[in-house]
C-alpha atoms as a PDB file:
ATOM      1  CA  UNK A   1     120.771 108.199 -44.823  1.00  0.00           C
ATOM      2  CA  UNK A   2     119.511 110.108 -41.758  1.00  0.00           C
ATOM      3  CA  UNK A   3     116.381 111.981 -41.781  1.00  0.00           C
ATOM      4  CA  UNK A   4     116.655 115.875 -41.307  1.00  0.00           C
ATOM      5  CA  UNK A   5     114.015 117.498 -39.378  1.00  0.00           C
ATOM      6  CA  UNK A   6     113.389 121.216 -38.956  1.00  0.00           C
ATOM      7  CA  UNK A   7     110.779 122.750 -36.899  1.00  0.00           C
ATOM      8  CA  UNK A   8     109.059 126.022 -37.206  1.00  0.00           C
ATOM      9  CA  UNK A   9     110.885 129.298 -35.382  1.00  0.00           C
ATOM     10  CA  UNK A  10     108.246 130.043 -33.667  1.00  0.00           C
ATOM     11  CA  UNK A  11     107.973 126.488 -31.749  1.00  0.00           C
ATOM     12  CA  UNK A  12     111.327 126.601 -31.178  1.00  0.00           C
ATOM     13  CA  UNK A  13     110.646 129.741 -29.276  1.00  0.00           C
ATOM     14  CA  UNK A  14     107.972 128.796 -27.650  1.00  0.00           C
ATOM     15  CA  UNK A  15     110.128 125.456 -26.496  1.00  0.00           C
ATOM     16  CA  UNK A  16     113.010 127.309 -25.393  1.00  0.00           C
ATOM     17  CA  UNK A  17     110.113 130.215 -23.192  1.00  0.00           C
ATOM     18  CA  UNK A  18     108.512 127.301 -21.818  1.00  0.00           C
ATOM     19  CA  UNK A  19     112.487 125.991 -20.307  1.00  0.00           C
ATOM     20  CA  UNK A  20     113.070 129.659 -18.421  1.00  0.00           C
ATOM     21  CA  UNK A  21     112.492 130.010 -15.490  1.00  0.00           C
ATOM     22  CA  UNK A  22     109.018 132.743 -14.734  1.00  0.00           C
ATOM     23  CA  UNK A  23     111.228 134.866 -12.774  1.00  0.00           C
ATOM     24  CA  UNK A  24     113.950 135.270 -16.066  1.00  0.00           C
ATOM     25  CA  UNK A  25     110.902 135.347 -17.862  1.00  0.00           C
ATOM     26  CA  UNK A  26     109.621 137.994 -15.847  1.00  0.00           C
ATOM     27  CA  UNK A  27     113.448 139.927 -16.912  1.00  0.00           C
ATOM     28  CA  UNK A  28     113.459 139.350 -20.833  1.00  0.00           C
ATOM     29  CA  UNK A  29     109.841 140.948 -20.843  1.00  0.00           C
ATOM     30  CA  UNK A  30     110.279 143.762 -18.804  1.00  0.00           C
ATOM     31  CA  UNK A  31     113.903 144.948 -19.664  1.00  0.00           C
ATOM     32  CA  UNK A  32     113.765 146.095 -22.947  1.00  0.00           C
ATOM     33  CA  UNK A  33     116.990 147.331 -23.035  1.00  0.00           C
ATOM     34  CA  UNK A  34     118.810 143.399 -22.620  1.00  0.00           C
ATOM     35  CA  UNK A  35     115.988 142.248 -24.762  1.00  0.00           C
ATOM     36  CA  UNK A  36     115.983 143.882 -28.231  1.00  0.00           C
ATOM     37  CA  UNK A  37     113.758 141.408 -30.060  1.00  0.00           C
ATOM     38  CA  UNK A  38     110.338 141.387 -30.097  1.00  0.00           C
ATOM     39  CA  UNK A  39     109.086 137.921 -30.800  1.00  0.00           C
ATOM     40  CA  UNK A  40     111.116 136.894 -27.564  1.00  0.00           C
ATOM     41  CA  UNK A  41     109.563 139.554 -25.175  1.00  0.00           C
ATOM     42  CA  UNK A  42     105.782 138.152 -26.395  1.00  0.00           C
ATOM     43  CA  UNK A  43     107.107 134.054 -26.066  1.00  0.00           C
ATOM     44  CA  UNK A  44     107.999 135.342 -22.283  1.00  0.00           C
ATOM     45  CA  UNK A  45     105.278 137.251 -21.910  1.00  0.00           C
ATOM     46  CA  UNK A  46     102.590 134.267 -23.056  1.00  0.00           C
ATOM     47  CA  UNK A  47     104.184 131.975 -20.823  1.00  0.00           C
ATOM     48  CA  UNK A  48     103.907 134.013 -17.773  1.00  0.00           C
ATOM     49  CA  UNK A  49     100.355 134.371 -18.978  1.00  0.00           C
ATOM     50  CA  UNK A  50      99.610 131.057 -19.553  1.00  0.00           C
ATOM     51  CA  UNK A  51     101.625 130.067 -15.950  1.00  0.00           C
ATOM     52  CA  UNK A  52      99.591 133.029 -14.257  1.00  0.00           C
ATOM     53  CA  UNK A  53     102.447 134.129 -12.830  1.00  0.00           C
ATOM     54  CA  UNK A  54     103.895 137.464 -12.640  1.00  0.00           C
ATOM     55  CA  UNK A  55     100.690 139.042 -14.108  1.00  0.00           C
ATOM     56  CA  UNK A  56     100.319 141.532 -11.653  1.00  0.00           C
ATOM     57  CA  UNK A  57     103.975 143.142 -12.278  1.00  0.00           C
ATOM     58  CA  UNK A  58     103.320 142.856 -16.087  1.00  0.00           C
ATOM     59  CA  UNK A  59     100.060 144.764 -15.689  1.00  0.00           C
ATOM     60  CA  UNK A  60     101.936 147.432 -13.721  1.00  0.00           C
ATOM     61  CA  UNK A  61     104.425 148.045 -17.055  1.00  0.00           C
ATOM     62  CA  UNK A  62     101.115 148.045 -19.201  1.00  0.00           C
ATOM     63  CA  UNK A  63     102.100 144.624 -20.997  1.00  0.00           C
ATOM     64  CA  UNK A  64      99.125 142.576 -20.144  1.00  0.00           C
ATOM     65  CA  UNK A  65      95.636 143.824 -19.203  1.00  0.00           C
ATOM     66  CA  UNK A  66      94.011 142.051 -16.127  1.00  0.00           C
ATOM     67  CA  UNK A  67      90.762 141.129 -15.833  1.00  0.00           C
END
């Protein structure tokens, strides 16, 4: 009998941020309009935080503050 495994939503999410690309990253967090779900805008935003990239165009659309 195979074992089933399910993991959390929110690692899947993080999993499938950490895949993209910074510059599509950079897209699902600052176009709202393609992007209607929250939880996926923050996984691409913490991403490009945690790659340091992008930070200064996310700053400029007030979604991360820079030091």
């Amino acid at each position: 009998m195979p074992i089933t495994i399910t993991l959390p939503e929110s690692l899947n999410k993080k999993t499938a941020a950490s895949r993209l690309s910074s510059r599509k990253l950079l897209d699902i967090a600052t176009d709202i309009a393609v992007t209607k779900n929250e939880r996926d805008i923050q996984s691409a935003i913490l991403e490009l935080q945690q790659r340091k990239h992008y930070l200064p165009e996310l700053a400029a659309q007030g979604l991360v503050a820079l030091p």
